[in-house]
Protein backbone atom coordinates (compact mmCIF):
# COMPACT_ATOMS: atom_id res chain seq x y z
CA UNK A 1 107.75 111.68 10.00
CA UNK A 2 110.36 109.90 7.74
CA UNK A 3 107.61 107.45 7.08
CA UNK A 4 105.13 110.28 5.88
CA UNK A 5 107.75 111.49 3.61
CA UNK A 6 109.04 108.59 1.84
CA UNK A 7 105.18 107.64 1.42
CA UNK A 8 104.72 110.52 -0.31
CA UNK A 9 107.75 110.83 -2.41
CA UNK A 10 106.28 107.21 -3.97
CA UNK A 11 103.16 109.03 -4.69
CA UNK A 12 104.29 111.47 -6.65
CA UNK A 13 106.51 109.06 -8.53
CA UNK A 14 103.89 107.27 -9.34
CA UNK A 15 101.35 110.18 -9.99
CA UNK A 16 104.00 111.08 -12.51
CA UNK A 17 104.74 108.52 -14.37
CA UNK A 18 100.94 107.85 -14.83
CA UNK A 19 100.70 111.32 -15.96
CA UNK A 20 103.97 110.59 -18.71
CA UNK A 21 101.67 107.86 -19.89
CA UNK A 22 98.99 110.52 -20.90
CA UNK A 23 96.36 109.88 -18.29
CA UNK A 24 94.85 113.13 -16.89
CA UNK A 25 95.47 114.23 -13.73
CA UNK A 26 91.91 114.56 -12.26
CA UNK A 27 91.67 110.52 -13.26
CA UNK A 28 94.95 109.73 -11.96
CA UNK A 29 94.56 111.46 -8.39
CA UNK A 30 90.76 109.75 -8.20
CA UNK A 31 92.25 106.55 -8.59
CA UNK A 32 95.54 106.91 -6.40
CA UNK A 33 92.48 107.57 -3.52
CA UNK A 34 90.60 105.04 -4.54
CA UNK A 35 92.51 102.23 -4.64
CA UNK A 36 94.94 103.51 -1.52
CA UNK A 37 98.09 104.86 -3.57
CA UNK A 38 98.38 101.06 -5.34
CA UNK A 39 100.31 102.54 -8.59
CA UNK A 40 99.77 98.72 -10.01
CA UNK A 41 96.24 98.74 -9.28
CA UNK A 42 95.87 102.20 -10.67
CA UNK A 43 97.66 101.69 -13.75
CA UNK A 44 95.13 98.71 -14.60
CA UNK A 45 92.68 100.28 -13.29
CA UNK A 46 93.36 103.51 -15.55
CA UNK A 47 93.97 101.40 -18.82
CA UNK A 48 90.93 99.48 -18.25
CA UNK A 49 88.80 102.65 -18.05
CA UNK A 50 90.83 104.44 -21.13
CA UNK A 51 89.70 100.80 -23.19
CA UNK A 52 86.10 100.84 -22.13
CA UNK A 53 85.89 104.40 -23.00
CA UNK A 54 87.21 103.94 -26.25
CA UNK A 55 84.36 101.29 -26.69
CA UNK A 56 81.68 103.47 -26.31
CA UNK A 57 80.45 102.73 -22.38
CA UNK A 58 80.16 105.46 -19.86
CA UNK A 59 82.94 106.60 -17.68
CA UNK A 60 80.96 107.11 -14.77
CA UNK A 61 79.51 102.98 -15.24
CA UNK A 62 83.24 101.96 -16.10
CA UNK A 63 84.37 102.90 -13.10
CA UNK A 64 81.60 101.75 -10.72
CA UNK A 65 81.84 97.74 -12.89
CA UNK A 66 86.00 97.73 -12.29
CA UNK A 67 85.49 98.52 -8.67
CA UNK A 68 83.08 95.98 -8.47
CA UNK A 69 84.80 93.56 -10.42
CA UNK A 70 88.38 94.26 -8.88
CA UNK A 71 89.79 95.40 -11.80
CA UNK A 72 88.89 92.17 -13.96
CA UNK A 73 88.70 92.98 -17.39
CA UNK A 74 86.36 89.85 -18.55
CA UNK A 75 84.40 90.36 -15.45
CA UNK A 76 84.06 93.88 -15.86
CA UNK A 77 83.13 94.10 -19.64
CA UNK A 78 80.53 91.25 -19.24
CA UNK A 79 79.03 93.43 -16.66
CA UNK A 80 79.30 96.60 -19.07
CA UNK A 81 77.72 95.06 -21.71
CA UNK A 82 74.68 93.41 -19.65
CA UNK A 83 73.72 97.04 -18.33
């Protein structure tokens, strides 16, 4: 049970600070699921998609390409821009 706790705890640390960095909640909780409560991987993640966004691309297509890609921004925008 400690376990369960202490897991926890770090997610909502990390939910947090995400959310002090202006990300919205809805965006920050998808990505805590999908990339298993990784805050590092979420934070990229969660930049990447604020970046691509800002470009013009879809959010629903950003997110499918860094999935795909792993997070790789050269990967990912090459992919972006070929669709």
């Amino acid at each position: 049970p400690g376990c369960l706790l202490l897991q926890f705890l770090s997610y909502l640390g990390a939910c947090d600070r995400l959310l002090k960095q202006g990300y919205e909640e809805g965006q920050v909780e998808e990505a805590m699921e999908m990339f298993q409560y990784s805050e590092k991987k979420v934070t990229e993640f969660l930049r990447l998609l604020a970046q691509f966004n800002d470009m013009g691309f879809q959010q629903n297509e950003i997110k499918e390409v860094l999935l795909l890609c792993g997070n790789q921004r050269e990967k990912a925008l090459e992919e972006l821009v070929m669709k």
